[in-house]
Structure formats: structure tokens, C-alpha cells
PDB file of N, CA and C in Angstrom:
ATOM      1  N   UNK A   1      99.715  74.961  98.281  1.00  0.00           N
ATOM      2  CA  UNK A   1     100.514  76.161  98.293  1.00  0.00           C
ATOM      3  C   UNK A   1     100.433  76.785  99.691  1.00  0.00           C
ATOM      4  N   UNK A   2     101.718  77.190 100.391  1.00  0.00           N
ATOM      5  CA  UNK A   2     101.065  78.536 101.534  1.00  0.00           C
ATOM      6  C   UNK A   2     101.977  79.250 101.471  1.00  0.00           C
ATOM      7  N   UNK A   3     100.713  80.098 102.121  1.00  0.00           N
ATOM      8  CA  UNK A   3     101.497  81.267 102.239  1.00  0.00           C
ATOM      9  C   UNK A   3     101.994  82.289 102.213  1.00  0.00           C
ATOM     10  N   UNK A   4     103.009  82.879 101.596  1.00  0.00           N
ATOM     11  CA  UNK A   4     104.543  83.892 102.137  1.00  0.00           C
ATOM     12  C   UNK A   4     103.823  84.813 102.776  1.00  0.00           C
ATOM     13  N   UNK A   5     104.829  85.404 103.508  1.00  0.00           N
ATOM     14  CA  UNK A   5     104.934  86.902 104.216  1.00  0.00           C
ATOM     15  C   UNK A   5     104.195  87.833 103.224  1.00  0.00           C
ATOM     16  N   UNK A   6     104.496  87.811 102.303  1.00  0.00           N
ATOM     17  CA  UNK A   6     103.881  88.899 101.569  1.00  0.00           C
ATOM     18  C   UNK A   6     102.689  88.565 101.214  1.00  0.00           C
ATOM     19  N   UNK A   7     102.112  87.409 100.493  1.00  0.00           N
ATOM     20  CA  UNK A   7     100.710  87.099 100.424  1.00  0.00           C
ATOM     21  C   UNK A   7      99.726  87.503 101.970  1.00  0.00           C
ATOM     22  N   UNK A   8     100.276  87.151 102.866  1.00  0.00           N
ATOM     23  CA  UNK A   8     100.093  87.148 104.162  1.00  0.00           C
ATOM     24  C   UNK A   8      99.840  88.646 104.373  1.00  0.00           C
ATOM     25  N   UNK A   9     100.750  89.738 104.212  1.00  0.00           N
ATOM     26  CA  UNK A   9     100.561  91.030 104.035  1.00  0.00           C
ATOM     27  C   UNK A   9      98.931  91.973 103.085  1.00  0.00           C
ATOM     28  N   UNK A  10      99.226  90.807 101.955  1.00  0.00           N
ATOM     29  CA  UNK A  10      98.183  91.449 100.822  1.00  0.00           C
ATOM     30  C   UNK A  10      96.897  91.014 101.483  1.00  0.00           C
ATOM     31  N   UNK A  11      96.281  89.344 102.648  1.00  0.00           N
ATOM     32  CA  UNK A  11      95.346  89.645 102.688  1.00  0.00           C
ATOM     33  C   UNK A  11      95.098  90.257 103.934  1.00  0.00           C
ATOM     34  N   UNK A  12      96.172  90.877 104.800  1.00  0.00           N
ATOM     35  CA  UNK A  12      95.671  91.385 105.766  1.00  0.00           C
ATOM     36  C   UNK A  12      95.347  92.880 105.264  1.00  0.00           C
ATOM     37  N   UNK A  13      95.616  93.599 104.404  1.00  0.00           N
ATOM     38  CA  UNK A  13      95.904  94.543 104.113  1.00  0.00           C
ATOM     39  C   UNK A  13      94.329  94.692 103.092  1.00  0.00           C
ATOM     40  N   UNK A  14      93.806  94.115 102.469  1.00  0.00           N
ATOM     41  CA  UNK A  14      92.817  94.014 101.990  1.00  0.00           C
ATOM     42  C   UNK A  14      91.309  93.568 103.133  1.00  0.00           C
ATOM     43  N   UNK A  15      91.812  92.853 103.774  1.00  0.00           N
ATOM     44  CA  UNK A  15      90.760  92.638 104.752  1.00  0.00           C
ATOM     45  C   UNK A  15      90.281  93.283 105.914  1.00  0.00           C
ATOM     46  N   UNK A  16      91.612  94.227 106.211  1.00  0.00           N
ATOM     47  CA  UNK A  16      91.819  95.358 107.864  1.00  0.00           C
ATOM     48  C   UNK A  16      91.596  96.818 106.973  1.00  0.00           C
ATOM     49  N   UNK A  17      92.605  97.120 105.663  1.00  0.00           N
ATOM     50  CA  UNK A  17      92.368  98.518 105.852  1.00  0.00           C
ATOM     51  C   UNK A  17      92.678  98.949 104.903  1.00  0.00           C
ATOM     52  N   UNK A  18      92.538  98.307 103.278  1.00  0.00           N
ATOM     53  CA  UNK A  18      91.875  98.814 102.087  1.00  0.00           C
ATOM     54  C   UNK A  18      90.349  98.511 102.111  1.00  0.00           C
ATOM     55  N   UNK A  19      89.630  99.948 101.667  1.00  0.00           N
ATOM     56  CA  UNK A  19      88.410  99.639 101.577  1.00  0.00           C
ATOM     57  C   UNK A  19      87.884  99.292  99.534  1.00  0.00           C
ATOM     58  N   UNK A  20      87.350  98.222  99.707  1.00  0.00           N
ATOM     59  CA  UNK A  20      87.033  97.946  98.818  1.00  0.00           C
ATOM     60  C   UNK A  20      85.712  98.457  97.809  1.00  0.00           C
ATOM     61  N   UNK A  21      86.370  98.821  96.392  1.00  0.00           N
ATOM     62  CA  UNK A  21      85.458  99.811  95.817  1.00  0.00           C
ATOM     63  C   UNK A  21      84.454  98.929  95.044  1.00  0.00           C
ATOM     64  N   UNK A  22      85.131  98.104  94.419  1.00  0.00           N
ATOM     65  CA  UNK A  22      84.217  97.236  93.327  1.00  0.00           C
ATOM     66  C   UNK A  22      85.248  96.229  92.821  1.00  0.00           C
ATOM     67  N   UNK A  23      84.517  95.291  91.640  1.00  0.00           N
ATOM     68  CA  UNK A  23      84.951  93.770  91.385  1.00  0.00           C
ATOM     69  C   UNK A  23      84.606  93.953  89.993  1.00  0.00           C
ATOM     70  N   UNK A  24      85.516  93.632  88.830  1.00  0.00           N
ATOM     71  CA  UNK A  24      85.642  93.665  87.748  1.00  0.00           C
ATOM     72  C   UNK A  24      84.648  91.936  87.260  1.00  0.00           C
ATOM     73  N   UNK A  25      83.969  92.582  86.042  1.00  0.00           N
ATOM     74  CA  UNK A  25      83.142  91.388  85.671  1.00  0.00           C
ATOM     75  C   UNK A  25      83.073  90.428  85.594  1.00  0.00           C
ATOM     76  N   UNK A  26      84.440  89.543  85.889  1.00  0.00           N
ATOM     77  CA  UNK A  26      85.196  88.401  85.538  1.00  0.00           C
ATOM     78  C   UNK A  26      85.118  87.915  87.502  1.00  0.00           C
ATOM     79  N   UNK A  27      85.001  88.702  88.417  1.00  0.00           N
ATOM     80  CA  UNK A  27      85.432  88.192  89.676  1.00  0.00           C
ATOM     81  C   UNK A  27      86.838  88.452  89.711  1.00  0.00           C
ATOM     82  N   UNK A  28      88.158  88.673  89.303  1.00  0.00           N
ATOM     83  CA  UNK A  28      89.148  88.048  88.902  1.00  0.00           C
ATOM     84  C   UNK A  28      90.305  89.619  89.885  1.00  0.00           C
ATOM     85  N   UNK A  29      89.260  90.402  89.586  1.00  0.00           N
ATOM     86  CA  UNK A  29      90.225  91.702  89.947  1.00  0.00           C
ATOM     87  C   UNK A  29      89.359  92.271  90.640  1.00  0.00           C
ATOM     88  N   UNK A  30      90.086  93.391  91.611  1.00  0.00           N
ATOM     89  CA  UNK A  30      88.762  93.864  92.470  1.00  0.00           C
ATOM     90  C   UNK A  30      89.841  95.402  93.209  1.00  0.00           C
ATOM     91  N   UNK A  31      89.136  96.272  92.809  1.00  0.00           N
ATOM     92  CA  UNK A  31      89.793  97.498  93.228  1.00  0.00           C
ATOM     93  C   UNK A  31      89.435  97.944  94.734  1.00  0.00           C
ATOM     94  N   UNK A  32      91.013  98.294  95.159  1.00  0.00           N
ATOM     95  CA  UNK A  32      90.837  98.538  96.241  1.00  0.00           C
ATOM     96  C   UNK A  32      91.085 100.477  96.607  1.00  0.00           C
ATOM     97  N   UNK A  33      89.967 101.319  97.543  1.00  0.00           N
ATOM     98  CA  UNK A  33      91.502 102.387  98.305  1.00  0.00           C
ATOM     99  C   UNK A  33      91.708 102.405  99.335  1.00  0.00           C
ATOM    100  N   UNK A  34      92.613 103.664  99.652  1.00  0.00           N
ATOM    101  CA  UNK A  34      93.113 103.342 100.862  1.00  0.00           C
ATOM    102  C   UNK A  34      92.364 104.902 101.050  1.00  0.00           C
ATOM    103  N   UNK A  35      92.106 104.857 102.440  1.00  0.00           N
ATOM    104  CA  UNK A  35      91.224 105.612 102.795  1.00  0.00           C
ATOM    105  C   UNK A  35      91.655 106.927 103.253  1.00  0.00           C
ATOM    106  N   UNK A  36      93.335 106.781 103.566  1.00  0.00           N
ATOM    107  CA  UNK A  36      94.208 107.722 104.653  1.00  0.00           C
ATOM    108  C   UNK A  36      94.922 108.662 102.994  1.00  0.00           C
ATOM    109  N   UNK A  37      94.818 108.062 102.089  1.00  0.00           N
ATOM    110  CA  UNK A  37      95.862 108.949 101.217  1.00  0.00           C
ATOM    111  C   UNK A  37      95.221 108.976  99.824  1.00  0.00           C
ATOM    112  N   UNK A  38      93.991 108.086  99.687  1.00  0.00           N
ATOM    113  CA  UNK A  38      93.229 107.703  98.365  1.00  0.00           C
ATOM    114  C   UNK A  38      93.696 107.062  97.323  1.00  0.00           C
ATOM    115  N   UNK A  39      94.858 106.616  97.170  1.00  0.00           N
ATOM    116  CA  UNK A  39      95.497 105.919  96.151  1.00  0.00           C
ATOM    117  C   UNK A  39      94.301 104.378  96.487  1.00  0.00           C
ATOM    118  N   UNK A  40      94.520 103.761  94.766  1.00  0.00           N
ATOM    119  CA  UNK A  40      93.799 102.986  94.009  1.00  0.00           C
ATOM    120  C   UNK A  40      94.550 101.896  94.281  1.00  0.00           C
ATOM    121  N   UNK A  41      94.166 100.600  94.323  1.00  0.00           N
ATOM    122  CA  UNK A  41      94.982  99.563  94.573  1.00  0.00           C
ATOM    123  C   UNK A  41      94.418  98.547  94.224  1.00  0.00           C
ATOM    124  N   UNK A  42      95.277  97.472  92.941  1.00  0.00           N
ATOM    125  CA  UNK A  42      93.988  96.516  91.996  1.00  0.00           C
ATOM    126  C   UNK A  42      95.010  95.345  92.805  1.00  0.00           C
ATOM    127  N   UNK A  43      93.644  94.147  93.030  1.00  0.00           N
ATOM    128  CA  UNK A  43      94.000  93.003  93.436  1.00  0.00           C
ATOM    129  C   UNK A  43      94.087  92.199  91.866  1.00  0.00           C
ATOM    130  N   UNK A  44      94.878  91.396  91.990  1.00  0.00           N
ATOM    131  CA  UNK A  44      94.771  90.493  90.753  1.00  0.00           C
ATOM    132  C   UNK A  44      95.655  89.601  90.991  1.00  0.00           C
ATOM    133  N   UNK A  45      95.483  88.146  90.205  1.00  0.00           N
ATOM    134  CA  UNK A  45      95.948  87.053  90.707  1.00  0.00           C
ATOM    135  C   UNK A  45      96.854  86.818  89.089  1.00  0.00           C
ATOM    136  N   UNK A  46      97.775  86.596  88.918  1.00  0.00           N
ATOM    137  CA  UNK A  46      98.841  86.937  87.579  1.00  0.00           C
ATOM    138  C   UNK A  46      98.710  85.568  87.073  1.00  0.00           C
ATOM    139  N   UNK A  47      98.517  84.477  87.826  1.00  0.00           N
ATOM    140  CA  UNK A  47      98.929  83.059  87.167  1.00  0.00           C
ATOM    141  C   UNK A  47      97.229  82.618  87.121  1.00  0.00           C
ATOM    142  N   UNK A  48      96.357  83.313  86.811  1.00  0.00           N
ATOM    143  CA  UNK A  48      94.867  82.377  86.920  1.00  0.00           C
ATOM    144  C   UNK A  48      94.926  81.399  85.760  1.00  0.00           C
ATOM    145  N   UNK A  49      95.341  81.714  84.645  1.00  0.00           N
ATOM    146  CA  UNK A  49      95.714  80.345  83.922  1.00  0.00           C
ATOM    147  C   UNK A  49      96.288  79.408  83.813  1.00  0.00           C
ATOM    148  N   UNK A  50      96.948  79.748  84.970  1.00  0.00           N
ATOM    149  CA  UNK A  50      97.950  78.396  85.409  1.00  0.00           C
ATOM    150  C   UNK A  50      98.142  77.685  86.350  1.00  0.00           C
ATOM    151  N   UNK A  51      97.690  78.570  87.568  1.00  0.00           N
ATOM    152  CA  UNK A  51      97.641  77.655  89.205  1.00  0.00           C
ATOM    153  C   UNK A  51      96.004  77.861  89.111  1.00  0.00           C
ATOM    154  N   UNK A  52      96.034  76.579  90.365  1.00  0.00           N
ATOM    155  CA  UNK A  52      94.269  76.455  90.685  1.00  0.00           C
ATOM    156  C   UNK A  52      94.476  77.823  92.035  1.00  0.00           C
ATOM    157  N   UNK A  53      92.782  78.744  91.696  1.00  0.00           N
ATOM    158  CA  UNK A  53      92.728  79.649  92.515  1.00  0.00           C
ATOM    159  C   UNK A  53      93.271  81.063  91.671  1.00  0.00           C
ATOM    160  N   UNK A  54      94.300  80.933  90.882  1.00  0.00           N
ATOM    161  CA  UNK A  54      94.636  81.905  90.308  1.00  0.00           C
ATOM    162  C   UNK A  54      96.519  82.293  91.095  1.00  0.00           C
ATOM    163  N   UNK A  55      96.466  81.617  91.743  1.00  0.00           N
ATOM    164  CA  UNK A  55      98.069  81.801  92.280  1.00  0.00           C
ATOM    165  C   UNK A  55      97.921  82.686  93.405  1.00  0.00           C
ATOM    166  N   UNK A  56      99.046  83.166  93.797  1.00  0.00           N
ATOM    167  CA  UNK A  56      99.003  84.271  94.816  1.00  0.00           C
ATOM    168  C   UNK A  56      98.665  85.557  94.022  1.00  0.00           C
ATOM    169  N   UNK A  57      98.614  86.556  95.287  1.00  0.00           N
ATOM    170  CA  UNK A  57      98.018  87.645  94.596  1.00  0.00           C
ATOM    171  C   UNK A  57      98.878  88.786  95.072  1.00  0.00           C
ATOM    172  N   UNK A  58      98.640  89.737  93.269  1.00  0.00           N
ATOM    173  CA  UNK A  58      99.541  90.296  93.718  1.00  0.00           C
ATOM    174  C   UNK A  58      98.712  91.936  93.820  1.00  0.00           C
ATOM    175  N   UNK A  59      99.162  92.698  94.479  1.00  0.00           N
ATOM    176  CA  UNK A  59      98.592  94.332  94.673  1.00  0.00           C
ATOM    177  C   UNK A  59      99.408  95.568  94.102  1.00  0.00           C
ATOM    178  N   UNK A  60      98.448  96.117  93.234  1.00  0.00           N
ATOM    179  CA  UNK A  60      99.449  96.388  92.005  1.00  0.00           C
ATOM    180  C   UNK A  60      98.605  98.482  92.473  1.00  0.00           C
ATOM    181  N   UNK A  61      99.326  99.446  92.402  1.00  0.00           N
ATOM    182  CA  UNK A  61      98.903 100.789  92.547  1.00  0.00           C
ATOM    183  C   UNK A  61      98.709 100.838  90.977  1.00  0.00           C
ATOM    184  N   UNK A  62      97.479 101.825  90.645  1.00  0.00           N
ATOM    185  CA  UNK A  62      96.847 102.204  89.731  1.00  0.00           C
ATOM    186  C   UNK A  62      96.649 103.847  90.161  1.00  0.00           C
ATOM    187  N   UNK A  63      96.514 104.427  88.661  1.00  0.00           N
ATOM    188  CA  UNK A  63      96.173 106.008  88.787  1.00  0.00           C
ATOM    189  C   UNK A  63      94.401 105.427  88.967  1.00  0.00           C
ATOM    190  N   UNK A  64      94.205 106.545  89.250  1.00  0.00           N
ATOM    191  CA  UNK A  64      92.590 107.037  89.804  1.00  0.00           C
ATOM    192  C   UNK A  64      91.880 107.071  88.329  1.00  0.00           C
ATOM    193  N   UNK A  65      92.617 107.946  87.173  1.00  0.00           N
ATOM    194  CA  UNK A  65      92.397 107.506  85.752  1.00  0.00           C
ATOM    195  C   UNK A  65      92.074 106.020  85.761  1.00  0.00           C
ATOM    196  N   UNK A  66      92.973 105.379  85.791  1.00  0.00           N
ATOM    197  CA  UNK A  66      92.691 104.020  85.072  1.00  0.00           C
ATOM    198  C   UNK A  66      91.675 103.158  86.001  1.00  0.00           C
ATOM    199  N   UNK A  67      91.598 103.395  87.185  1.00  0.00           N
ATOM    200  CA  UNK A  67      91.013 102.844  87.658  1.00  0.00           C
ATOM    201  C   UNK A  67      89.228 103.107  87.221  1.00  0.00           C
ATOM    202  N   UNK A  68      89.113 104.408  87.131  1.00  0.00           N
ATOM    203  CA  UNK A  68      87.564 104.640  86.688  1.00  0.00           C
ATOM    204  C   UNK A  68      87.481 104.048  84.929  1.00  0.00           C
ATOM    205  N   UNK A  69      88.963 104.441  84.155  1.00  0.00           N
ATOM    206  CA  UNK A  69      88.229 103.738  82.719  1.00  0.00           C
ATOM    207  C   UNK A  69      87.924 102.483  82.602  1.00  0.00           C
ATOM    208  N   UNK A  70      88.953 101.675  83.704  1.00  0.00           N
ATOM    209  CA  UNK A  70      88.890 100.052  83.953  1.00  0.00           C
ATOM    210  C   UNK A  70      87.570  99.769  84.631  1.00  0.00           C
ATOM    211  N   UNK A  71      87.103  99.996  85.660  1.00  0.00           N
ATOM    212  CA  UNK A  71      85.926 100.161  86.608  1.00  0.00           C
ATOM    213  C   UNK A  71      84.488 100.519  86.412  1.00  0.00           C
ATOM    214  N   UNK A  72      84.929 101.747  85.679  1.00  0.00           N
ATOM    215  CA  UNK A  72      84.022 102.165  84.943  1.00  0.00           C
ATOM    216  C   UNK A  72      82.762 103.000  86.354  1.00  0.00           C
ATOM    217  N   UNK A  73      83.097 103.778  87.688  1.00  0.00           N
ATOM    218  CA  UNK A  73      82.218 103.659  88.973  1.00  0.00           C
ATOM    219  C   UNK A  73      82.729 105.680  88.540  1.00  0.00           C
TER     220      UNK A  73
END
């Protein structure tokens, strides 16, 4: 697989300048914020049952709610 622009986006964007809060029990999801505005931002890979790796990934905004009932921090 490679690739796209946008995968390309999600890991620069996760690796430069979402700071990462925590990793859901599974490894599988892993909450991100952003530091300039505080919004919540869940990594998750949509096809893990179907591509090896879990597919591309996609970055999905979450309320601050769900993120602590999901998170649990």
C-alpha cells in the first residue's frame, strides 16, 4: 500500500503537532490534542479487520466528553 496525501498529512500531523494524550487498551486507537485550540482528535485505523496493519488511518474530532468516557484520563 502507499501512501496518499492525506495519510501523509495524518502522520505528519500526529508526529509534528498533535500532542498525544493516551492509547486505548487494544493499541488500536490513540487520542490525540491539539495544543493551540484543545480539540480531541482519535486516531483509528477503520479496516483493522481487513487490511494487514489496520489500513490507513483515519483522524476523526471527538468532544472532550467522549473522549474522557472513552479514555477514561
Amino acid at each position: 500500500m502507499i501512501a496518499d496525501d492525506q495519510c501523509k498529512r495524518i502522520d505528519w500531523l500526529r508526529n509534528s503537532y498533535l500532542q498525544l494524550i493516551t492509547t486505548d487498551e487494544s493499541g488500536w486507537l490513540n487520542l490525540y490534542r491539539d495544543s493551540e485550540d484543545g480539540r480531541y482528535w482519535q486516531l483509528q485505523f477503520e479496516h483493522g479487520g481487513m487490511m494487514h496493519g489496520g489500513g490507513p488511518p483515519s483522524l476523526i474530532m471527538i468532544s472532550e466528553q467522549e473522549a474522557r468516557a472513552q479514555y477514561q484520563f
